[in-house]
Protein backbone atom coordinates (compact mmCIF):
# COMPACT_ATOMS: atom_id res chain seq x y z
CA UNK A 1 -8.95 -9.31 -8.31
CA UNK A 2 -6.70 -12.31 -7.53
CA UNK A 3 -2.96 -12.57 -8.00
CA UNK A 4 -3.71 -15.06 -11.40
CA UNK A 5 -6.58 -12.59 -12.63
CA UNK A 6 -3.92 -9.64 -12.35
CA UNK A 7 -1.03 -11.51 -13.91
CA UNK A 8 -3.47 -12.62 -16.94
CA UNK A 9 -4.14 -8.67 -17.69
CA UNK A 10 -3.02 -7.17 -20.88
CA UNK A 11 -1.32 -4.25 -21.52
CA UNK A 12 -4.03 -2.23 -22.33
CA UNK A 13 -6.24 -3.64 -19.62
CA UNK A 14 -3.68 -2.67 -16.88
CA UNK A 15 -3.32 1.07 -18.00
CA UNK A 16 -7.47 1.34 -18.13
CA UNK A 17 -7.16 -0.16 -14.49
CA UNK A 18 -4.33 1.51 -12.80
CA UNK A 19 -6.09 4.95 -13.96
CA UNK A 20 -9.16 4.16 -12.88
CA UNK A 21 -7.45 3.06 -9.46
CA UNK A 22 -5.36 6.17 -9.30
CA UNK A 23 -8.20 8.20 -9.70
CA UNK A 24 -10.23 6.82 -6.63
CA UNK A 25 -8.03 7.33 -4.58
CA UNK A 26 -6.93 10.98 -5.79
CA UNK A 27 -10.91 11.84 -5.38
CA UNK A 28 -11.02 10.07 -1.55
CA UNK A 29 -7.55 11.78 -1.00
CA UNK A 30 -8.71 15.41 -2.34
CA UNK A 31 -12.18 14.93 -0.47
CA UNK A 32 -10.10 14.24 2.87
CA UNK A 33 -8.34 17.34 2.02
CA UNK A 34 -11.28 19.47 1.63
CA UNK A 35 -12.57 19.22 5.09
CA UNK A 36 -9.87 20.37 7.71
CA UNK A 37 -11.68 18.63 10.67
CA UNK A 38 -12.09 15.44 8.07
CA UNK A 39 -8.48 15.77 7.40
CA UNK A 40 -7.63 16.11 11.01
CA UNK A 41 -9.63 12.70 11.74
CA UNK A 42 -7.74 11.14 8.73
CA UNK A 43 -4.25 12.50 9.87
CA UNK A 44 -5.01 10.69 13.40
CA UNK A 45 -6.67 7.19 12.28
CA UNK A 46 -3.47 6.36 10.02
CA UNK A 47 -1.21 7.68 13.53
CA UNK A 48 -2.98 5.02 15.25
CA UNK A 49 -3.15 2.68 12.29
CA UNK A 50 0.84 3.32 12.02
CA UNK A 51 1.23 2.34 15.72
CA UNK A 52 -0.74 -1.01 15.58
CA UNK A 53 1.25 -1.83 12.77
CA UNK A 54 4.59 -0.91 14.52
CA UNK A 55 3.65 -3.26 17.45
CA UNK A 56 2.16 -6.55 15.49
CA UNK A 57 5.36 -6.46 13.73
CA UNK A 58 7.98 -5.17 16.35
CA UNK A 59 9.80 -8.44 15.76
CA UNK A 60 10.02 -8.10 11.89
CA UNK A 61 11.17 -4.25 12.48
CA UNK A 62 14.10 -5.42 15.01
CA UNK A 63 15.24 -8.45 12.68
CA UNK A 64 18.54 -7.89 11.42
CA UNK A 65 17.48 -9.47 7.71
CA UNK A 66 13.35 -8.23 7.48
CA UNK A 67 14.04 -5.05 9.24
CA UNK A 68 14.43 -2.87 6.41
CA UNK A 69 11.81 -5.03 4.21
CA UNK A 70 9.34 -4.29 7.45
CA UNK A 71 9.74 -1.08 6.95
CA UNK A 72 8.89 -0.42 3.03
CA UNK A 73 6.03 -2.60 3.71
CA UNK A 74 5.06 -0.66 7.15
CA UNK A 75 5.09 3.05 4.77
CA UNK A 76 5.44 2.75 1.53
CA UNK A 77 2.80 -0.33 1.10
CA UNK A 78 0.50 -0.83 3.98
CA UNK A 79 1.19 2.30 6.32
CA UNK A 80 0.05 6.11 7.03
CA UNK A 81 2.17 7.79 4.28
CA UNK A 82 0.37 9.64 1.60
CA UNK A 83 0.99 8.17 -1.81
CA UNK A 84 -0.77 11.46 -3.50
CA UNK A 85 2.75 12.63 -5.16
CA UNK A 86 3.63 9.15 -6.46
CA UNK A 87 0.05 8.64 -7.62
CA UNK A 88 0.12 11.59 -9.59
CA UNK A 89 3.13 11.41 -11.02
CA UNK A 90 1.98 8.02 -12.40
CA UNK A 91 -1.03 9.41 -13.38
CA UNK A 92 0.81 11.87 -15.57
CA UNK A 93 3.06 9.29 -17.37
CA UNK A 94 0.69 6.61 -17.42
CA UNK A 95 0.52 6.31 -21.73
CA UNK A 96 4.69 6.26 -21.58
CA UNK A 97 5.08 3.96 -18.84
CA UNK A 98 2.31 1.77 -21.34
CA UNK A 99 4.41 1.86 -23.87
CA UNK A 100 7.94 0.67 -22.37
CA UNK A 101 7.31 -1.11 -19.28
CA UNK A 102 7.21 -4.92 -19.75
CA UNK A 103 3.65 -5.98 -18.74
CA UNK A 104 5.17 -7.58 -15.55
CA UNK A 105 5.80 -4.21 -14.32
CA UNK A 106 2.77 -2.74 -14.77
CA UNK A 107 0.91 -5.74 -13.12
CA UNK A 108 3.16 -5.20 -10.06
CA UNK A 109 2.35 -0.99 -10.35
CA UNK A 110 -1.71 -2.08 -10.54
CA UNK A 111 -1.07 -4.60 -7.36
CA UNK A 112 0.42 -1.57 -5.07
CA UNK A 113 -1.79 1.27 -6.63
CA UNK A 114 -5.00 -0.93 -5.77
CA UNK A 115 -3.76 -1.87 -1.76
CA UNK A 116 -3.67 2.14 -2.36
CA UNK A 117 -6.93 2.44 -3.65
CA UNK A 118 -8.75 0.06 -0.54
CA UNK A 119 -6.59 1.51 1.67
CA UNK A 120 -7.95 5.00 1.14
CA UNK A 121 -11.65 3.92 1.17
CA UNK A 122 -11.79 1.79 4.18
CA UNK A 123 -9.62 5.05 5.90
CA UNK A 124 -12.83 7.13 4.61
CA UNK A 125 -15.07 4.72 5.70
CA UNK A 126 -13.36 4.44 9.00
CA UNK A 127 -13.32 8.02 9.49
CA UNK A 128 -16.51 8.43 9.05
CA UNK A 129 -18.05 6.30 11.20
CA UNK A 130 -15.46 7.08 14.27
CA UNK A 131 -16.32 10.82 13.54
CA UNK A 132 -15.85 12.73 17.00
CA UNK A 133 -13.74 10.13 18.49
CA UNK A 134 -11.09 11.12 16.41
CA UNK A 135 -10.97 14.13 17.92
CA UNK A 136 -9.51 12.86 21.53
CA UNK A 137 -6.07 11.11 21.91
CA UNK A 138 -6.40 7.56 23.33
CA UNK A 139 -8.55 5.58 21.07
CA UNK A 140 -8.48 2.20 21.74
CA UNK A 141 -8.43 -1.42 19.99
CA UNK A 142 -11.96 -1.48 21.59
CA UNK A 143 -13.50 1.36 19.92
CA UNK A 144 -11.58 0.73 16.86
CA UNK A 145 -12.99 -2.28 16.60
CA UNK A 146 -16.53 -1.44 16.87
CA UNK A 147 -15.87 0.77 14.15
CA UNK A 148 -13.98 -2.32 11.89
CA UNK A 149 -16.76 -4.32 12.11
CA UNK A 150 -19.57 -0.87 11.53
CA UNK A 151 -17.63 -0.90 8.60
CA UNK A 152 -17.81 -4.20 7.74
CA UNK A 153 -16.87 -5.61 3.95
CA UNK A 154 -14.76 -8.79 5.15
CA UNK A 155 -14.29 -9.73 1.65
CA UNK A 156 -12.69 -6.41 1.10
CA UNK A 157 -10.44 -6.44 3.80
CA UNK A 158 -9.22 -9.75 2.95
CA UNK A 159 -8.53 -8.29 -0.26
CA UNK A 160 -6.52 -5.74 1.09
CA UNK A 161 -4.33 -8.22 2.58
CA UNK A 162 -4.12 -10.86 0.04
CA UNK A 163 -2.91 -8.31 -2.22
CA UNK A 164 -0.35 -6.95 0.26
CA UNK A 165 1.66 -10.41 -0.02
CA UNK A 166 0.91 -10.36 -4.49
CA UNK A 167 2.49 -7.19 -4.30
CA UNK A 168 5.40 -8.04 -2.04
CA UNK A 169 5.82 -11.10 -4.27
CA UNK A 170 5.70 -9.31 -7.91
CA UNK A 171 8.05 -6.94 -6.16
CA UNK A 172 10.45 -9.94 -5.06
CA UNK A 173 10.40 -11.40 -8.61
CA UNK A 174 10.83 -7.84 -10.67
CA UNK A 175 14.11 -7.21 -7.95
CA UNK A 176 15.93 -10.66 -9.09
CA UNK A 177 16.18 -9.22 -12.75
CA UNK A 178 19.65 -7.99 -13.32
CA UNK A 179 18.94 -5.38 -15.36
CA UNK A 180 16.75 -3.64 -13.27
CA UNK A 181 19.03 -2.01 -10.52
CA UNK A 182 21.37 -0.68 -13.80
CA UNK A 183 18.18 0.58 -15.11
CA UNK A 184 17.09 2.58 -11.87
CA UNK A 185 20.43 4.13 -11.37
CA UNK A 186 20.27 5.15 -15.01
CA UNK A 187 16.50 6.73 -14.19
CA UNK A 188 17.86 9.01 -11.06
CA UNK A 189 18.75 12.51 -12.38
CA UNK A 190 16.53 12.45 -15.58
CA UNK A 191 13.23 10.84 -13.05
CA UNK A 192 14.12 13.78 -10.58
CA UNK A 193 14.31 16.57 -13.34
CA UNK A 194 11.30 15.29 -14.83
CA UNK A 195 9.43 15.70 -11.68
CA UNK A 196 9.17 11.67 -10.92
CA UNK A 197 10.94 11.64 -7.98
CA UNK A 198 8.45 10.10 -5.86
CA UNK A 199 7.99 7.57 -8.08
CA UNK A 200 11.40 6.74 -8.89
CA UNK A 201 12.21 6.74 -5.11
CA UNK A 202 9.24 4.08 -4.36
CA UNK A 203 10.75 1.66 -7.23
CA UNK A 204 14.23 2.02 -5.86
CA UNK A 205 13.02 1.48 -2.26
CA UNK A 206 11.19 -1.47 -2.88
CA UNK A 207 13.77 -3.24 -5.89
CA UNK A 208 16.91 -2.79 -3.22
CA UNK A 209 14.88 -3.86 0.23
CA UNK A 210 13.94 -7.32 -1.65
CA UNK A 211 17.17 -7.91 -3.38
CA UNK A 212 18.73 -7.75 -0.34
CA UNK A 213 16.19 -9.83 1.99
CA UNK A 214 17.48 -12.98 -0.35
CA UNK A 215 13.98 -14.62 -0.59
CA UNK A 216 10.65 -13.05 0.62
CA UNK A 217 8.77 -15.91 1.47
CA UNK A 218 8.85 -16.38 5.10
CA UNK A 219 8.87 -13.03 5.44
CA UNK A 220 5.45 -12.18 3.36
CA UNK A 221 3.95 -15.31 5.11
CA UNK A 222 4.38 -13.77 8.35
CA UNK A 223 2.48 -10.45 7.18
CA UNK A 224 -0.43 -11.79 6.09
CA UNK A 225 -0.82 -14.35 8.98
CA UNK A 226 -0.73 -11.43 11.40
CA UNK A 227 -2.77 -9.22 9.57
CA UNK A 228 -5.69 -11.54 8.77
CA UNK A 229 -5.49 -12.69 12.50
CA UNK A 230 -5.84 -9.22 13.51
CA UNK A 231 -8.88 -8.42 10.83
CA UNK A 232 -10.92 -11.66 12.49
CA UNK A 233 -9.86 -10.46 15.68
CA UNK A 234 -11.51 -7.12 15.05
CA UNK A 235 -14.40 -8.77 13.13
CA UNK A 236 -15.18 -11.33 16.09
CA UNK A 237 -15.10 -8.64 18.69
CA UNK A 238 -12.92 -9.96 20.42
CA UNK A 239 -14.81 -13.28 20.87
């Protein structure tokens, strides 16, 4: 789904979505979880995933302005962290957040929940096919790679990027609205004694790291040039 298909979703439209989203990768997650040598080979691709990621964007991570912005991308978008908390807390106040979030903010929500959703499948995919290898320390970009392009689904992993930068730029434009940092601080007890912490926590993490990068663009630009260099990298083999 492009950034104009997502933005042209109705209310309705985006709730059937983001549940359907959260609960594919809730099923991938709880499958993962059911298998303790799967879950092992899971823990250890998104270790190594989480180290590539480090070093393509060691620059970004050491910049005094996109260090912090680096970061939130590097974990709480595109990294090894496990969303299932936040995912199910969204789950369980899906019909409320319906109800009083403008549209804009759910269309942002759907944008991070599906990078979630691919994530999770090409990580199942991935494991899968890497199987034993998981098992040793060491993997390299080489055998990685075989496995990337085993995989396959180019179209899917440009997906996955394309809708890293959407989702970096819906978060940009939700964190210049004023009223939005009064209404987070306003959510903070009552989101943590509801059992939304997780939630809460992500929206505050993301709203305060764009505010404070002062325009996003250069910075999403150089995110998705690396990481769609590194996908045809891994597709090409090196060729």
């Amino acid at each position: 789904m492009t950034g104009h298909e997502h933005s042209a979703l109705d209310r309705a439209t985006c709730s059937a979505a983001l549940r359907a989203l959260i609960a594919e990768a809730r099923d991938l997650r709880l499958a993962a979880a059911a298998d303790a040598v799967r879950g092992r080979r899971r823990a250890r691709l998104r270790e190594w995933q989480a180290a590539r990621l480090a070093r393509t964007h060691a620059d970004l991570l050491a910049n005094p302005r996109y260090g912090a912005p680096a970061a939130f991308f590097l974990t709480d978008l595109y990294g090894p962290k496990d969303f299932g908390d936040r995912d199910a807390e969204l789950e369980r106040i899906l019909p409320l957040m319906t109800s009083l979030l403008p549209v804009s903010g759910l269309q942002t929500l759907l944008l991070a929940i599906e990078v979630d959703a691919l994530s999770e499948r090409f990580d199942a995919a991935m494991v899968k096919v890497l199987g034993a290898q998981l098992d040793h320390a060491g993997m390299d970009e080489a055998v990685y790679g075989a496995a990337y392009r085993q995989v396959g689904d180019r179209f899917g992993r440009d997906t996955q990027i394309r809708l890293i930068g959407e989702t970096g730029e819906a978060l940009d434009a939700f964190a210049q609205k004023p009223f939005v940092r009064m209404a987070l601080k306003m959510m903070h007890g009552p989101a943590r004694m509801a059992g939304l912490g997780e939630l809460h926590a992500f929206l505050e993490r993301g709203f305060e790291t764009f505010k404070g990068m002062r325009g996003a663009s250069e910075f999403l630009e150089s995110i998705v040039i690396r990481e769609r260099a590194f996908s045809s990298a891994m597709f090409s083999g090196g060729d």
